[in-house]
PDB file of N, CA and C in Angstrom:
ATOM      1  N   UNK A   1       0.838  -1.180   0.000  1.00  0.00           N
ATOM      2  CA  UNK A   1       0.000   0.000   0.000  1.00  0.00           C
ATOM      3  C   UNK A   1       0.888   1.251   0.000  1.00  0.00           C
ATOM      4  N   UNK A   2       0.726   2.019  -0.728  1.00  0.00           N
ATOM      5  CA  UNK A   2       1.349   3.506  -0.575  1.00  0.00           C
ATOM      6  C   UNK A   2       1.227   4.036   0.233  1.00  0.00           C
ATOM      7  N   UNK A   3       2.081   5.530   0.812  1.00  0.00           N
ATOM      8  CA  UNK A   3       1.632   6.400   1.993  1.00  0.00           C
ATOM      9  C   UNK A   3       2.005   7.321   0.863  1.00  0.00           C
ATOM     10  N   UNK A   4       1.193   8.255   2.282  1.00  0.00           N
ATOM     11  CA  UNK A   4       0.569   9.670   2.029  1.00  0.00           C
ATOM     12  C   UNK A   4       1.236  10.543   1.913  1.00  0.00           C
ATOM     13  N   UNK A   5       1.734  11.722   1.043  1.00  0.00           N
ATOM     14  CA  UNK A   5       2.726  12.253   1.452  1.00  0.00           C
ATOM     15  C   UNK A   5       2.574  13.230   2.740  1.00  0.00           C
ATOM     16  N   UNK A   6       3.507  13.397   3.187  1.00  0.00           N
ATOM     17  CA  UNK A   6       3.378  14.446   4.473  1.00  0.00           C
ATOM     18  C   UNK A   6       2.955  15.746   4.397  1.00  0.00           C
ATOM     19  N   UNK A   7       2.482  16.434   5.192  1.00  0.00           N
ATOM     20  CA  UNK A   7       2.727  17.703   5.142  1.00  0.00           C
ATOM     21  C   UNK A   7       3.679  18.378   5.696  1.00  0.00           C
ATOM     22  N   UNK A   8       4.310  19.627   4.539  1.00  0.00           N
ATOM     23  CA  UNK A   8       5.522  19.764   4.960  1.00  0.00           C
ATOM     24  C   UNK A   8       5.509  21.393   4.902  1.00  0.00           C
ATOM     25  N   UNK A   9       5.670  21.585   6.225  1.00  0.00           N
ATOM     26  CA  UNK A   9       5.723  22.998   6.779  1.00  0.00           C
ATOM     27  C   UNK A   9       6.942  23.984   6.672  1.00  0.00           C
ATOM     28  N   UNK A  10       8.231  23.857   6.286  1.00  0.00           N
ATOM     29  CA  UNK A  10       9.545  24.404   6.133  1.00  0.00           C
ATOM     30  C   UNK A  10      10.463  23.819   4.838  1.00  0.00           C
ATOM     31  N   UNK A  11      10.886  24.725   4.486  1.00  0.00           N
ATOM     32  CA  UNK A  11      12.247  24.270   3.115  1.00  0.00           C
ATOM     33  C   UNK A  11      12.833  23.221   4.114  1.00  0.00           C
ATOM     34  N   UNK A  12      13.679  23.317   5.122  1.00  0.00           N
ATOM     35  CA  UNK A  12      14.148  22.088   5.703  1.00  0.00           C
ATOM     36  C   UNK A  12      13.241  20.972   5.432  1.00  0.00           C
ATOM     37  N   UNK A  13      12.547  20.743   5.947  1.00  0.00           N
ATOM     38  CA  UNK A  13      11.381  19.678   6.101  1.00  0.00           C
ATOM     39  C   UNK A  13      11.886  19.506   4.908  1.00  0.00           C
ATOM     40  N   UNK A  14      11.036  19.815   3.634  1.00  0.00           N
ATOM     41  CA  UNK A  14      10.755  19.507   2.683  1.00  0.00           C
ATOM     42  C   UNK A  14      12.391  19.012   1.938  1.00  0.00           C
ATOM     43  N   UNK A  15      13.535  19.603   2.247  1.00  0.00           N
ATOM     44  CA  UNK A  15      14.752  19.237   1.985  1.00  0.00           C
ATOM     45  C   UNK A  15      15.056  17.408   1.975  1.00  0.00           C
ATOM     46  N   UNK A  16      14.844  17.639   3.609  1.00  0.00           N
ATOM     47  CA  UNK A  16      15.015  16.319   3.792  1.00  0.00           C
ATOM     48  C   UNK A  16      13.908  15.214   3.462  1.00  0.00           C
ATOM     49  N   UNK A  17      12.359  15.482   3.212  1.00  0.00           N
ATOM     50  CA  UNK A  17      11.616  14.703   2.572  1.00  0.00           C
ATOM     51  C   UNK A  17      12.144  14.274   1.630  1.00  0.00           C
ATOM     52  N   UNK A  18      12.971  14.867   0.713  1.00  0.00           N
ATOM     53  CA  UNK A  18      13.648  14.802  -0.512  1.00  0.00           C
ATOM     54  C   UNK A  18      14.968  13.956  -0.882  1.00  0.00           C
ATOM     55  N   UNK A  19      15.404  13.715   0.661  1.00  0.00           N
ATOM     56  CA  UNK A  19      16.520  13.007   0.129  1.00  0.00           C
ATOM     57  C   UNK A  19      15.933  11.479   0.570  1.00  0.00           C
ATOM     58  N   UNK A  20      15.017  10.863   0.844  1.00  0.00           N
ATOM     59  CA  UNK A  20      14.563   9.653   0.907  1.00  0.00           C
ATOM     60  C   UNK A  20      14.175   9.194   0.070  1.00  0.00           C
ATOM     61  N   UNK A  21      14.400   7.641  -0.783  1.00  0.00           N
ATOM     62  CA  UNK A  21      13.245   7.409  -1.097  1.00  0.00           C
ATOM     63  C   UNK A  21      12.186   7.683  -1.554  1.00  0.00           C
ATOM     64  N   UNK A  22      11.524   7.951  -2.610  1.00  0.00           N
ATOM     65  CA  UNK A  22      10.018   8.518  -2.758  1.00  0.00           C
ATOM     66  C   UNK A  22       8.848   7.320  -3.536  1.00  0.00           C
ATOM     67  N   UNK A  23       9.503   6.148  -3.839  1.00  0.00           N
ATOM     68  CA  UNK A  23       8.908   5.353  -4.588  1.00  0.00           C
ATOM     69  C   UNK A  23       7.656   4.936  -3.978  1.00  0.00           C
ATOM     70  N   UNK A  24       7.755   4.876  -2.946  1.00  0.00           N
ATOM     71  CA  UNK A  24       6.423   4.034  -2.366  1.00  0.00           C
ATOM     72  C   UNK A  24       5.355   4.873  -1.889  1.00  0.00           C
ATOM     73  N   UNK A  25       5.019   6.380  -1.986  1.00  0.00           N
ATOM     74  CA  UNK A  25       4.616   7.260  -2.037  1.00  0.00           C
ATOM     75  C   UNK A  25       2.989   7.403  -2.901  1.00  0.00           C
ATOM     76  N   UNK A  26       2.136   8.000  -2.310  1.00  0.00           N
ATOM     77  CA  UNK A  26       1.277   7.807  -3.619  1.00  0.00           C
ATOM     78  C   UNK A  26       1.180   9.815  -3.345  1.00  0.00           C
ATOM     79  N   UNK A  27       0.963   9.880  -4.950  1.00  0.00           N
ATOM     80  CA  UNK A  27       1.450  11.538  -5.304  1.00  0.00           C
ATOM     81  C   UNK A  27      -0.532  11.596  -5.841  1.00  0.00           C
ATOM     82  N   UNK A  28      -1.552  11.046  -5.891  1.00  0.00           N
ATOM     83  CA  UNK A  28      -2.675  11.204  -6.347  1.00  0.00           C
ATOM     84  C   UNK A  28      -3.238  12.570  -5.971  1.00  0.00           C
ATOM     85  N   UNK A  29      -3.013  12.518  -4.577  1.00  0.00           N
ATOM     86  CA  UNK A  29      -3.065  14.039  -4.133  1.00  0.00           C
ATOM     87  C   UNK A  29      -2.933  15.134  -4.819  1.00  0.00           C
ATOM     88  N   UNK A  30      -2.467  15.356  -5.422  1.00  0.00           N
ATOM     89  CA  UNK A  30      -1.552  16.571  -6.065  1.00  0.00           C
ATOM     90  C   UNK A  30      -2.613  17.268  -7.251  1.00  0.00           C
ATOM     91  N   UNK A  31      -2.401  18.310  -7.680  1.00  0.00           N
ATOM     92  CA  UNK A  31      -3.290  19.021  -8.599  1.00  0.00           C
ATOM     93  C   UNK A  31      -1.860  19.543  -9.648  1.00  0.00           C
ATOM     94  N   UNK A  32      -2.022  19.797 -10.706  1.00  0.00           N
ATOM     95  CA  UNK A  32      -0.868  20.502 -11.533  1.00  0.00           C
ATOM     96  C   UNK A  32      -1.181  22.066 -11.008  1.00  0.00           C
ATOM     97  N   UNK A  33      -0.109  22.619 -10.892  1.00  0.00           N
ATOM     98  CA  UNK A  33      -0.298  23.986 -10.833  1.00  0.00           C
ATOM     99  C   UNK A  33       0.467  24.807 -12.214  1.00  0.00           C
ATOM    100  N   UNK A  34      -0.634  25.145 -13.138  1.00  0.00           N
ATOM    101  CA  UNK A  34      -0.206  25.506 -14.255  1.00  0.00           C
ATOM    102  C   UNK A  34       0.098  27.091 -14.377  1.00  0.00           C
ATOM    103  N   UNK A  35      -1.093  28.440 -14.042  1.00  0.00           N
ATOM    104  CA  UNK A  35       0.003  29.744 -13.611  1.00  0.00           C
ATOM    105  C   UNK A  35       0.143  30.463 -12.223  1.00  0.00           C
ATOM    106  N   UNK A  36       0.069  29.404 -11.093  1.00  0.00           N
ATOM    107  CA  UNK A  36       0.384  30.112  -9.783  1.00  0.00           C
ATOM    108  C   UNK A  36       1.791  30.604  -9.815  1.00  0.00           C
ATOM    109  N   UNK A  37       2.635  29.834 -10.372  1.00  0.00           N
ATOM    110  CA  UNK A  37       4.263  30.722 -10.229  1.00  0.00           C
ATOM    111  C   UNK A  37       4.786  31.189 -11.393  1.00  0.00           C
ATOM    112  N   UNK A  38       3.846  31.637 -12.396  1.00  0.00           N
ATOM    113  CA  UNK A  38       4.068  32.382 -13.547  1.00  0.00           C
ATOM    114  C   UNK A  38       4.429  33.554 -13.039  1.00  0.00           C
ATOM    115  N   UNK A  39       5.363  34.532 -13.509  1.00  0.00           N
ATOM    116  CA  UNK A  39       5.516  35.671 -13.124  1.00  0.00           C
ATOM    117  C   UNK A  39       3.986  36.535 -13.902  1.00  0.00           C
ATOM    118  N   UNK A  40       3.715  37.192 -12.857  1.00  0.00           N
ATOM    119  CA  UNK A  40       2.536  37.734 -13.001  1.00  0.00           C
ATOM    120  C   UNK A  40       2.739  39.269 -13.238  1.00  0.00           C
ATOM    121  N   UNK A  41       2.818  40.011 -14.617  1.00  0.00           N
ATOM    122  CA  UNK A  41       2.988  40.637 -15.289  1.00  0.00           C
ATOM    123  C   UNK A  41       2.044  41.374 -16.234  1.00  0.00           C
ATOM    124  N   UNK A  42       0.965  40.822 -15.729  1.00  0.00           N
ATOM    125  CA  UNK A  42      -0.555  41.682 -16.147  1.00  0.00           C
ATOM    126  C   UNK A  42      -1.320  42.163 -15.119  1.00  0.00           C
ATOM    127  N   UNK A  43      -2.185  42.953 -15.389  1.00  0.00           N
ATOM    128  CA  UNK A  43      -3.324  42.827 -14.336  1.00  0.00           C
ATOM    129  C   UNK A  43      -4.899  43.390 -15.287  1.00  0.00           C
ATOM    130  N   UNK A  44      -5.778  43.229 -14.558  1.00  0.00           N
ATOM    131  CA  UNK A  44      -7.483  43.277 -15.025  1.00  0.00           C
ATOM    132  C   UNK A  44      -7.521  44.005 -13.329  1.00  0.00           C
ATOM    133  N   UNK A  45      -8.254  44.834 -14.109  1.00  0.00           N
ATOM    134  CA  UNK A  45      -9.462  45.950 -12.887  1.00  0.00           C
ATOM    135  C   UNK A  45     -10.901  45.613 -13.520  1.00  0.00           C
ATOM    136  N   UNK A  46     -11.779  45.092 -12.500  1.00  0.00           N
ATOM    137  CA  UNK A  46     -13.125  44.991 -12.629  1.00  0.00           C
ATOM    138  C   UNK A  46     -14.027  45.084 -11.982  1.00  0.00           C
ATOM    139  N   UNK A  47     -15.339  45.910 -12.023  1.00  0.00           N
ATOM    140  CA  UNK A  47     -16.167  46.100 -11.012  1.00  0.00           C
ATOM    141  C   UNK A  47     -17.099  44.505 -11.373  1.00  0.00           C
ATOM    142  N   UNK A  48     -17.538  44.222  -9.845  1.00  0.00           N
ATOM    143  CA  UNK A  48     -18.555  42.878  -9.257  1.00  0.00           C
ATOM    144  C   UNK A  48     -19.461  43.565  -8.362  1.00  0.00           C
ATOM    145  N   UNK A  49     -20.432  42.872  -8.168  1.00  0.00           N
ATOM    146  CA  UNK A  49     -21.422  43.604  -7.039  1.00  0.00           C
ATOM    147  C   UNK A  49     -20.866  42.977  -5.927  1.00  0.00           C
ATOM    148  N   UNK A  50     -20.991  43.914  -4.573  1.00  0.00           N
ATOM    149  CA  UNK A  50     -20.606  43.898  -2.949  1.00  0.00           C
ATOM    150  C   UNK A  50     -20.329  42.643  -3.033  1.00  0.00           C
ATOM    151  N   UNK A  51     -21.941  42.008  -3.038  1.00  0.00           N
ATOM    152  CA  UNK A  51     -21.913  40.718  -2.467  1.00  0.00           C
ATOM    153  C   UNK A  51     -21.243  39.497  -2.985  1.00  0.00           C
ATOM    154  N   UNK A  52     -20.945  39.917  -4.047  1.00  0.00           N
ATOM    155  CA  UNK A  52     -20.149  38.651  -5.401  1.00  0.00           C
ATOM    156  C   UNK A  52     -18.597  38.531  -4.059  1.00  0.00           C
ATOM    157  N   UNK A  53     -17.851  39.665  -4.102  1.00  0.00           N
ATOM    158  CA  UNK A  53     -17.089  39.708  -3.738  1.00  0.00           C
ATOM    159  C   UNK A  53     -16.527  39.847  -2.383  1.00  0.00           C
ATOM    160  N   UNK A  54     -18.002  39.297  -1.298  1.00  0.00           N
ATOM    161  CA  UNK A  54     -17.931  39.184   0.035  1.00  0.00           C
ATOM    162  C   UNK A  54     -17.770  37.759  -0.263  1.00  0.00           C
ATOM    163  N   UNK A  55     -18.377  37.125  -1.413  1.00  0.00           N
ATOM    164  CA  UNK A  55     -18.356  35.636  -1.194  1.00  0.00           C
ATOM    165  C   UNK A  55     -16.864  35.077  -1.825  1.00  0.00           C
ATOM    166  N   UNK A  56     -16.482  35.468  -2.431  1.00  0.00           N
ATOM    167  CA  UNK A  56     -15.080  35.521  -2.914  1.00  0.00           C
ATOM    168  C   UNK A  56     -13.896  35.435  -1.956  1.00  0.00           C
ATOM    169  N   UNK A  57     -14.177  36.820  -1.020  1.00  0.00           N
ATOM    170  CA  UNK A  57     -13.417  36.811   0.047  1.00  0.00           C
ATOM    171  C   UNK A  57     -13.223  35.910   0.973  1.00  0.00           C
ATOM    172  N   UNK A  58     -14.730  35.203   1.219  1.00  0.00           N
ATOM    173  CA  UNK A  58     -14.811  34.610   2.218  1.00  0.00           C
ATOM    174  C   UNK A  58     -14.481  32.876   1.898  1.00  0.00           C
ATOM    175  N   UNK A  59     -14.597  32.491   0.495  1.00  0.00           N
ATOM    176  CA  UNK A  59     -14.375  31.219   0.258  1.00  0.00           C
ATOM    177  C   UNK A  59     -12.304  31.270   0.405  1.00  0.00           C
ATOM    178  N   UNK A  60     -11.971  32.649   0.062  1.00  0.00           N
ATOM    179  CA  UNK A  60     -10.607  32.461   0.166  1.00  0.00           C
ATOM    180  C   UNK A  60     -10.157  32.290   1.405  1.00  0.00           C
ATOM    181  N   UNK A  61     -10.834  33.408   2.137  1.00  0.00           N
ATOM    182  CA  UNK A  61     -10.574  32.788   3.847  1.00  0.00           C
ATOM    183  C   UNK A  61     -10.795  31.092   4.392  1.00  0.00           C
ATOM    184  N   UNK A  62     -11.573  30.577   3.911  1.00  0.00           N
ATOM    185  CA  UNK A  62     -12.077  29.479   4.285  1.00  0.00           C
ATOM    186  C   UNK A  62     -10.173  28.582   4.080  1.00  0.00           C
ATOM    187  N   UNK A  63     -10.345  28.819   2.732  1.00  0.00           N
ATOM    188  CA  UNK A  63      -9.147  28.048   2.179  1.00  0.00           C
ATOM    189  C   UNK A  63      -7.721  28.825   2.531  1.00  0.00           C
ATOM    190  N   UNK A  64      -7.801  29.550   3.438  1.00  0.00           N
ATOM    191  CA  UNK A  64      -6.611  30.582   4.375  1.00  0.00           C
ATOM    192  C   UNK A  64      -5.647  30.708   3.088  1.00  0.00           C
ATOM    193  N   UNK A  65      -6.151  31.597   2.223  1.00  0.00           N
ATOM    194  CA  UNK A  65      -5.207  32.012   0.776  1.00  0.00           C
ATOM    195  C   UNK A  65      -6.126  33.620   0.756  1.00  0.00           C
ATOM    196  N   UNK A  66      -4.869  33.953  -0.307  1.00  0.00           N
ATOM    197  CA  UNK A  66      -5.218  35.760  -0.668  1.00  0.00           C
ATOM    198  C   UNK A  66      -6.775  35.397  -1.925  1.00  0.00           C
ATOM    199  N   UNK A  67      -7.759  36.468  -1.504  1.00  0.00           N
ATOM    200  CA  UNK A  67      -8.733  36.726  -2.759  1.00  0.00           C
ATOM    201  C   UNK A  67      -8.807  35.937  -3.794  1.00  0.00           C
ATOM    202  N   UNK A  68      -7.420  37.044  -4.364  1.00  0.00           N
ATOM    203  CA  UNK A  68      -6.519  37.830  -5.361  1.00  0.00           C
ATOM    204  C   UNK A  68      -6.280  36.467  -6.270  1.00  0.00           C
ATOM    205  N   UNK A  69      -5.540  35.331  -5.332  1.00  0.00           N
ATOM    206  CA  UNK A  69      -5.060  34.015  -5.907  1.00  0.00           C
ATOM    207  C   UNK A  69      -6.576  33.036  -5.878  1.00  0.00           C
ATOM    208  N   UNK A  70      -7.203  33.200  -4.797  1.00  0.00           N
ATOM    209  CA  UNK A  70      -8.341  32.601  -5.298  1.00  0.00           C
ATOM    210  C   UNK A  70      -8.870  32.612  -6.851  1.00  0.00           C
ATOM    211  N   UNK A  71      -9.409  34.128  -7.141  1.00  0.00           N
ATOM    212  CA  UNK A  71      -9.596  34.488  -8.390  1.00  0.00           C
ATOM    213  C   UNK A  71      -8.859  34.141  -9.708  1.00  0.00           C
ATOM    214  N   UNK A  72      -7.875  34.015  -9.415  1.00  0.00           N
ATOM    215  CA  UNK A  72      -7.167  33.566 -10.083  1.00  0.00           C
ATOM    216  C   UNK A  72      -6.843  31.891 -10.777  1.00  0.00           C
ATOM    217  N   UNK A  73      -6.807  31.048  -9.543  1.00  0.00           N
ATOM    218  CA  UNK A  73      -7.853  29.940  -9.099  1.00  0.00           C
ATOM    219  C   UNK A  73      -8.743  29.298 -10.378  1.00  0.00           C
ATOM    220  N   UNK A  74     -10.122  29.825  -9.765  1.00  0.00           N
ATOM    221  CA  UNK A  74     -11.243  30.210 -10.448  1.00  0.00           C
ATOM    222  C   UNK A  74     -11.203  30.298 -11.760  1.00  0.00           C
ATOM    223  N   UNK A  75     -10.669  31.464 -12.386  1.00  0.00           N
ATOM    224  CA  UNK A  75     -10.358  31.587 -13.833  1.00  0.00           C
ATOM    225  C   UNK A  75      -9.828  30.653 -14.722  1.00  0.00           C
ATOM    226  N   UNK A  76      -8.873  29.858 -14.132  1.00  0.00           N
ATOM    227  CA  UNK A  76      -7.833  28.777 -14.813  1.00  0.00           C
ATOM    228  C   UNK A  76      -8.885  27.743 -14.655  1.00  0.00           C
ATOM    229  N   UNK A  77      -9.783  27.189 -13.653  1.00  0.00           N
ATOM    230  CA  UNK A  77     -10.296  25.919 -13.183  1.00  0.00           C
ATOM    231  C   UNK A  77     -11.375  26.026 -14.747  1.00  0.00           C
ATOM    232  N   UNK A  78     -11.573  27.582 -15.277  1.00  0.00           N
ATOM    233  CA  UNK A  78     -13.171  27.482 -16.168  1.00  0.00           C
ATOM    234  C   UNK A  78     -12.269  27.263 -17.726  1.00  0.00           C
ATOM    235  N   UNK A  79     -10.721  27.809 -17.344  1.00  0.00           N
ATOM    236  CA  UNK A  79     -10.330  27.788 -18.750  1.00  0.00           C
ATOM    237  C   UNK A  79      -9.710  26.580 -19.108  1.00  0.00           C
ATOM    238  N   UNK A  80      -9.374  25.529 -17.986  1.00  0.00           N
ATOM    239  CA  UNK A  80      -8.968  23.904 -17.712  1.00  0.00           C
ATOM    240  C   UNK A  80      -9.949  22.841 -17.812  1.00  0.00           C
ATOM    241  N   UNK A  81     -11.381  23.381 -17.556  1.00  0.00           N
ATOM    242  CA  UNK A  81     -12.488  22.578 -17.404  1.00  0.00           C
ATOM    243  C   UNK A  81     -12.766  22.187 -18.887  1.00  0.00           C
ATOM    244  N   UNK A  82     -13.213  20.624 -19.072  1.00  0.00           N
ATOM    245  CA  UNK A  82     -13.778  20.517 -20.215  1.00  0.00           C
ATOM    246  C   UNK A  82     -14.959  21.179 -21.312  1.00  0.00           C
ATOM    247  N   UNK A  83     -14.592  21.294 -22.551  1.00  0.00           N
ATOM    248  CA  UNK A  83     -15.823  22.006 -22.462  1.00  0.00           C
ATOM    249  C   UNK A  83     -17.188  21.150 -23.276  1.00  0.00           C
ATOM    250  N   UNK A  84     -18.362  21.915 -22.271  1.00  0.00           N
ATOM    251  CA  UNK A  84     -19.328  21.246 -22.648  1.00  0.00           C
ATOM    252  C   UNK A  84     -20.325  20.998 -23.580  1.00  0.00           C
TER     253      UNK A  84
END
């Protein structure tokens, strides 16, 4: 049976996760992250109503991340999603 990978709270940590072993690992977990570490070199200004963007806020809080990257998020998940 595979294990889980850990959660890993520090570059150390994660250093030494790294020098073990990783074969027996199951990586299913994982999502691709296609432009979270794009250098981000554009921007969009847009008005939403209050409430669009109380709920925005608040799903990002939920998931203890900025808005900003939520939205961002969001956008990629509709332009990744199959289409129907």
């Amino acid at each position: 049976m595979k294990k889980k990978v850990p959660r890993l709270k520090t570059d150390k940590e994660a250093e030494a996760f790294l020098a073990h072993d990783l074969s027996d690992l199951d990586f299913s977990q994982f999502k691709p992250a296609r432009f979270e570490f794009e250098k981000k070199d554009e921007q969009i200004n847009m008005r939403v109503p209050r409430p669009l963007l109380a709920a925005l806020k608040a799903r990002a809080k939920a998931r203890d991340i900025p808005y900003t990257r939520f939205i961002r998020e969001a956008l990629e998940r509709a332009l990744t999603a199959p289409k129907s």
